[in-house]
C-alpha atoms as a PDB file:
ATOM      1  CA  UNK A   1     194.790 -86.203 -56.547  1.00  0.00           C
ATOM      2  CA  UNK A   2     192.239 -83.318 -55.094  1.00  0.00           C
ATOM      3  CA  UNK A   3     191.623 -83.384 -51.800  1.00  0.00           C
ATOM      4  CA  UNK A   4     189.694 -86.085 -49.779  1.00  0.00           C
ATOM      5  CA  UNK A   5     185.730 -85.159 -48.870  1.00  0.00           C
ATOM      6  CA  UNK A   6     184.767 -84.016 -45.302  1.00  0.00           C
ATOM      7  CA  UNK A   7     182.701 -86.103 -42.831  1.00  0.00           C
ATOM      8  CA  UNK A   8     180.047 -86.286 -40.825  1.00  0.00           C
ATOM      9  CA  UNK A   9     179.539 -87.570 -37.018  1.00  0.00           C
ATOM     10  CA  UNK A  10     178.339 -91.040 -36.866  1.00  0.00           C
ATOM     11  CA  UNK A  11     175.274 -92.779 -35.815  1.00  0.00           C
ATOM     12  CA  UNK A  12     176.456 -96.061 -37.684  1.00  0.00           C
ATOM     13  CA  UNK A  13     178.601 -97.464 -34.693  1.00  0.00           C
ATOM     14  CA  UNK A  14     174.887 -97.722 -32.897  1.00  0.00           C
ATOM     15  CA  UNK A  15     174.154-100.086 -35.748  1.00  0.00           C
ATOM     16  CA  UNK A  16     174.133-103.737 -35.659  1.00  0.00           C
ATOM     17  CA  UNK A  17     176.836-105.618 -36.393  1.00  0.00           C
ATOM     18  CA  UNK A  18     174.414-108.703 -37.482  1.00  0.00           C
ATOM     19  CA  UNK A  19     174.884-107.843 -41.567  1.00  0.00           C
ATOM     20  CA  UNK A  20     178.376-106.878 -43.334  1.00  0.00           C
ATOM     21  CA  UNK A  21     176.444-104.325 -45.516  1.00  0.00           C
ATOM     22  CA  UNK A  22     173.757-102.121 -43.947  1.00  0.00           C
ATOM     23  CA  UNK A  23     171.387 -99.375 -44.991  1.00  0.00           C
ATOM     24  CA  UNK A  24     173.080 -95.921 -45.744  1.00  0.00           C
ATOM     25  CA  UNK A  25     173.452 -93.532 -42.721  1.00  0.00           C
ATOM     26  CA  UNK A  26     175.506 -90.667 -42.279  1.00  0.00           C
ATOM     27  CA  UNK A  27     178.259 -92.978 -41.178  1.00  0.00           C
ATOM     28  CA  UNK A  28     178.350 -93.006 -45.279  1.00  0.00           C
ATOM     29  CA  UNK A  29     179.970 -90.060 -45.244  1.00  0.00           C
ATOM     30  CA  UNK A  30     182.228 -90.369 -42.638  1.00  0.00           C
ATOM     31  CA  UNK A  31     185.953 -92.235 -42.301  1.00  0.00           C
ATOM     32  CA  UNK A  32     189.444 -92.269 -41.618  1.00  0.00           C
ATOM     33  CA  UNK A  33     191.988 -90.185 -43.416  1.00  0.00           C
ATOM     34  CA  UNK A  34     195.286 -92.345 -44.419  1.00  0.00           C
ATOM     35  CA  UNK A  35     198.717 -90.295 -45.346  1.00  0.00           C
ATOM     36  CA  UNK A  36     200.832 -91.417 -47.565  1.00  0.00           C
ATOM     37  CA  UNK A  37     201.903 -92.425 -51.075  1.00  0.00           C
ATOM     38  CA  UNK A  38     200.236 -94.691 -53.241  1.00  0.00           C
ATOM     39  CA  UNK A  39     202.412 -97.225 -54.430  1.00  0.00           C
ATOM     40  CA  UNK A  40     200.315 -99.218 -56.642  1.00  0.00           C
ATOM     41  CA  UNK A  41     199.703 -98.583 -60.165  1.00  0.00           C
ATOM     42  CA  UNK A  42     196.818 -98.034 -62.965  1.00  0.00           C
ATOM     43  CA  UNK A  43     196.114-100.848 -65.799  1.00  0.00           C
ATOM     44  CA  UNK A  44     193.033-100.878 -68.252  1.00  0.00           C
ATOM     45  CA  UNK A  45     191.267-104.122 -67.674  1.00  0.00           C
ATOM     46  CA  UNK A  46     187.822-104.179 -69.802  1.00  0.00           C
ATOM     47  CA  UNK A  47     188.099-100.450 -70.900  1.00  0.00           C
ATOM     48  CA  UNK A  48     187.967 -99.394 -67.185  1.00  0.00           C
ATOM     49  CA  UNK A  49     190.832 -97.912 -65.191  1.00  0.00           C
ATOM     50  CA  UNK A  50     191.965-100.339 -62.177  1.00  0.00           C
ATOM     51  CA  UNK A  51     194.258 -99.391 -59.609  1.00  0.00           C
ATOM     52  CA  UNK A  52     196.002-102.542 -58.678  1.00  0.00           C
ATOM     53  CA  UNK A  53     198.467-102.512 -55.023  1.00  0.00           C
ATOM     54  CA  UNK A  54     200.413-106.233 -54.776  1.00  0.00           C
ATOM     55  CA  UNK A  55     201.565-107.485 -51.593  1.00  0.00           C
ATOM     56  CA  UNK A  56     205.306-107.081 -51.072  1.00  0.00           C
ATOM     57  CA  UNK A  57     207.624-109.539 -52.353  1.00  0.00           C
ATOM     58  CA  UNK A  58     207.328-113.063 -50.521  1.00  0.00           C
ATOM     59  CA  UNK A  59     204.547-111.771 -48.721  1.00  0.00           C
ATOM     60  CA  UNK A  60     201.415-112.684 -50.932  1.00  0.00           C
ATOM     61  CA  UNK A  61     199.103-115.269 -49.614  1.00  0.00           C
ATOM     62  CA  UNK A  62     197.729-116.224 -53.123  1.00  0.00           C
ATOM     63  CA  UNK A  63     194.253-114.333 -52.983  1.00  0.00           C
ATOM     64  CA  UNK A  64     192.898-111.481 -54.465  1.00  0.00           C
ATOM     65  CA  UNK A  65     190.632-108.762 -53.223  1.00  0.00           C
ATOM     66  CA  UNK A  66     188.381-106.983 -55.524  1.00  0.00           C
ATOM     67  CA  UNK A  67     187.714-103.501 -54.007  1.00  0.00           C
ATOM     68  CA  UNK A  68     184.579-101.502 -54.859  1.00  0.00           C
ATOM     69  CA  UNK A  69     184.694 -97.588 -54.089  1.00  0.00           C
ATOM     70  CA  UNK A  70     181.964 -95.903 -52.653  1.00  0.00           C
ATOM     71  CA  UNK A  71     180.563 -92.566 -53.964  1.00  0.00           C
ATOM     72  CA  UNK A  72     184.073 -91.048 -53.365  1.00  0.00           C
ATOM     73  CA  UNK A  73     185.369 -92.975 -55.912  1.00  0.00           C
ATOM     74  CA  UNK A  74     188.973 -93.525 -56.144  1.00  0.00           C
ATOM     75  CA  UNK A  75     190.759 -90.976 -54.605  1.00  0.00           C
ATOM     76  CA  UNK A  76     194.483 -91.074 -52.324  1.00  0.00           C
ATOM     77  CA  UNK A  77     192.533 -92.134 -49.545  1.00  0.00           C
ATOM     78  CA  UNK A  78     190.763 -95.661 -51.479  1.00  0.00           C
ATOM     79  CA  UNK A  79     194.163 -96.359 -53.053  1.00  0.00           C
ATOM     80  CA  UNK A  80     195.970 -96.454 -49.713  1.00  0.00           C
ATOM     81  CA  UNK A  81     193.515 -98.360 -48.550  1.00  0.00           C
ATOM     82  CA  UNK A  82     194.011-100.887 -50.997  1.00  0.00           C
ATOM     83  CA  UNK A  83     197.771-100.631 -50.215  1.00  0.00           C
ATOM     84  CA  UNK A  84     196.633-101.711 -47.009  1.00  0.00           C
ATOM     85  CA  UNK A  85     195.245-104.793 -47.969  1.00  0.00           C
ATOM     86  CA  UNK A  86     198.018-105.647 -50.517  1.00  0.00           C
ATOM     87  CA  UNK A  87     200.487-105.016 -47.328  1.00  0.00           C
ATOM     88  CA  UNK A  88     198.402-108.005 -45.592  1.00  0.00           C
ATOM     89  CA  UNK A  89     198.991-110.681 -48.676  1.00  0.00           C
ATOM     90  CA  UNK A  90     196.393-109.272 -50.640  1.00  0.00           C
ATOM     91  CA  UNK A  91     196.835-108.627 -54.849  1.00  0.00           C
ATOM     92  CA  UNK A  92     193.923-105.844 -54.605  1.00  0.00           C
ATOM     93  CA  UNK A  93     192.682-105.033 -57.439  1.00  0.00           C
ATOM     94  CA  UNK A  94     190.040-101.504 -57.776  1.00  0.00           C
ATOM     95  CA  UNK A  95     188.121-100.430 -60.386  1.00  0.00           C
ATOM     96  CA  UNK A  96     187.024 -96.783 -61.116  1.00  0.00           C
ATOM     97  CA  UNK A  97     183.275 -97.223 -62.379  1.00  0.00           C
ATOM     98  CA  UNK A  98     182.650 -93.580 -61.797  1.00  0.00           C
ATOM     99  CA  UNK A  99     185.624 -93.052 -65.107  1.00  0.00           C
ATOM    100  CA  UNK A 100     186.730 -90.175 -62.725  1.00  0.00           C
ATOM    101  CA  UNK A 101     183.538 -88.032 -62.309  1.00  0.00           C
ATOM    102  CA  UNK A 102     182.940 -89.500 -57.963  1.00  0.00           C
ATOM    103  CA  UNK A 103     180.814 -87.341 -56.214  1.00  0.00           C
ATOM    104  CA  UNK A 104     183.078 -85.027 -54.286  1.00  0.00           C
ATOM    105  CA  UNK A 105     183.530 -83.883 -57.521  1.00  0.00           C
ATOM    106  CA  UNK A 106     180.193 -82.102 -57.390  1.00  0.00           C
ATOM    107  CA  UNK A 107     179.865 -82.260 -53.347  1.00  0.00           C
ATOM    108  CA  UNK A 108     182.434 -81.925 -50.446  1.00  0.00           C
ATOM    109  CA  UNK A 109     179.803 -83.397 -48.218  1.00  0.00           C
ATOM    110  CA  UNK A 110     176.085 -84.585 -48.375  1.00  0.00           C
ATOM    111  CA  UNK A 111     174.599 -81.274 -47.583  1.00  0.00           C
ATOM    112  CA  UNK A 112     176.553 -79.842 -49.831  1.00  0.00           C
ATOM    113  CA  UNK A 113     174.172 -78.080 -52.165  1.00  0.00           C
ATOM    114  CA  UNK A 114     176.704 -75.613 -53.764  1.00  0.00           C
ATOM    115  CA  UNK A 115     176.822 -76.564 -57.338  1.00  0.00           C
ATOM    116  CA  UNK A 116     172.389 -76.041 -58.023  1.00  0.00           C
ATOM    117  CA  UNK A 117     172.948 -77.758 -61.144  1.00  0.00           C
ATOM    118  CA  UNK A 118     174.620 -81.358 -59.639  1.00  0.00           C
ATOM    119  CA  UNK A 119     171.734 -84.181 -59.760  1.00  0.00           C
ATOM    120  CA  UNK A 120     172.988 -86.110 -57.602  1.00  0.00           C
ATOM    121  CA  UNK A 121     169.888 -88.700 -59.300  1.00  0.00           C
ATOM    122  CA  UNK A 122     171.156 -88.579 -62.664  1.00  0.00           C
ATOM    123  CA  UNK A 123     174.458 -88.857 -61.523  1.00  0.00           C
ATOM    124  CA  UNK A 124     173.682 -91.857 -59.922  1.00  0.00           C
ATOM    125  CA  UNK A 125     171.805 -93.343 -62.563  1.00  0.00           C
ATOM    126  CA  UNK A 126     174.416 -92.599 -65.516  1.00  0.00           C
ATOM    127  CA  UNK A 127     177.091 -95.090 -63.429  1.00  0.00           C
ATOM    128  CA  UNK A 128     174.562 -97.127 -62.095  1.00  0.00           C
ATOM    129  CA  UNK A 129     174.020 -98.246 -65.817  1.00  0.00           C
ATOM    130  CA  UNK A 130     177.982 -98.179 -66.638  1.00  0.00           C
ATOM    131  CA  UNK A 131     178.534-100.393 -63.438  1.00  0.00           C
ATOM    132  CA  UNK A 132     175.528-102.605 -64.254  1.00  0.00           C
ATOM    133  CA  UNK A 133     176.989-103.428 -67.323  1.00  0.00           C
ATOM    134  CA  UNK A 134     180.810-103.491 -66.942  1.00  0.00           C
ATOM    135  CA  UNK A 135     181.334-104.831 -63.695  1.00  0.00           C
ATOM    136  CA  UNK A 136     180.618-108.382 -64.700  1.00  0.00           C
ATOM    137  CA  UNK A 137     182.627-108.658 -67.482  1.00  0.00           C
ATOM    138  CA  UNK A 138     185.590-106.443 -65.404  1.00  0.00           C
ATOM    139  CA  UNK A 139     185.028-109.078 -62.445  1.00  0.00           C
ATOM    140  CA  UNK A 140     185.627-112.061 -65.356  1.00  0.00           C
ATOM    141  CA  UNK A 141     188.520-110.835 -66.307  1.00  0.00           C
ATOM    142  CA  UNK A 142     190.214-110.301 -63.183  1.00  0.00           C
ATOM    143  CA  UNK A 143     189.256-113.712 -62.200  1.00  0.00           C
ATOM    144  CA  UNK A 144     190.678-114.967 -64.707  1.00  0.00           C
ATOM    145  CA  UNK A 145     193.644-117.548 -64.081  1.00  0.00           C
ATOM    146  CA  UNK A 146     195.451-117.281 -66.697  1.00  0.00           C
ATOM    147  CA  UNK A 147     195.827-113.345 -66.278  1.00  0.00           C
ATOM    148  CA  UNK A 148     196.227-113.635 -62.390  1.00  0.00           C
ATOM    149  CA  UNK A 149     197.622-116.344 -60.133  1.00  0.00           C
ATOM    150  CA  UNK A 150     195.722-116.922 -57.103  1.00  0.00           C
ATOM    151  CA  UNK A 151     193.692-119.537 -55.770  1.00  0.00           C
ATOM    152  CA  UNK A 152     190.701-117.871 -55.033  1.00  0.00           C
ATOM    153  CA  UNK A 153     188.680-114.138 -55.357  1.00  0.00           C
ATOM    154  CA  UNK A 154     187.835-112.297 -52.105  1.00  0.00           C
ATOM    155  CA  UNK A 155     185.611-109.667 -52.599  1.00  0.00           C
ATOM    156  CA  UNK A 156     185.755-106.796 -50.317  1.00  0.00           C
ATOM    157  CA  UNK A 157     183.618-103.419 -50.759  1.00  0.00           C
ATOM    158  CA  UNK A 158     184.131-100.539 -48.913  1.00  0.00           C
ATOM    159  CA  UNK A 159     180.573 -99.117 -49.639  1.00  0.00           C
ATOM    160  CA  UNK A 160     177.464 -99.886 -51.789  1.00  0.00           C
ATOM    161  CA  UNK A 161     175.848 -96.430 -50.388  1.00  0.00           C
ATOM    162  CA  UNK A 162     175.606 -94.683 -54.096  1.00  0.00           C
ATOM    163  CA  UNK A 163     173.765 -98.099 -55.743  1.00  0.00           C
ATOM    164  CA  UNK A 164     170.935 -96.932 -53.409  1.00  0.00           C
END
């Protein structure tokens, strides 16, 4: 995996705590670093890569989490993340709707302008329209019952920032 992106100081703690999901703000760009190993592993589900972390034997608590990326897409930092929330019952499943092209690919940070020929706008439009039209049918598959047992679907997100 290439290395994680850098971040930014945050005004986003300021913010209040009255909505889960709130307007982008530098805070975007900023988080925590994990270390480690993945342990999870990748599966095709609806022609997209999915990282998928279970809880550890006799530890599940018969839910699943679907995790969304943000702009950084999935790198070692999202999939311990995920190992995080498989460690606390969760079967977590992630999906890479960016098909490996996130956006420290083109920037390290959001003032990164080094690459004059990254649009960011296209970018986002080109997996705007992929995730528009395969994240449906990807969530209806993972909920499916027959492919996974669990009793319900939590959905978790670490970000919506590049959808806007």
């Amino acid at each position: 995996m290439a290395e994680p992106p850098t971040s930014e100081p945050s005004e986003c703690a300021e913010q209040s705590s009255k909505y889960l999901a709130k307007p982008s703000g530098t805070c975007c760009l900023q988080g925590t670093l994990h270390e480690g190993q993945a342990r999870g592993r990748w599966e095709t589900i609806e022609g997209v890569e999915t990282y998928i972390s279970t809880p550890p034997e006799g530890e599940g608590n018969g839910h699943i989490l679907l995790y969304f990326p943000d702009v950084w897409g999935m790198f070692l930092n999202s999939l311990l993340v995920m190992d995080s929330f498989a460690d606390a019952g969760y079967l977590t499943l992630g999906l890479d709707y960016f098909r490996g092209d996130p956006v420290w690919k083109h920037r390290k940070n959001r003032h990164d302008n080094s690459d004059p020929s990254f649009d960011y706008e296209a970018w986002k439009r080109k997996h705007i329209a992929f995730a528009d039209n395969t994240v449906p049918k990807w969530v209806d598959a993972v909920s499916s019952k027959s492919r996974y047992d669990a009793n319900s679907i939590q959905v978790g997100s670490k970000s919506k920032v590049w959808r806007e």
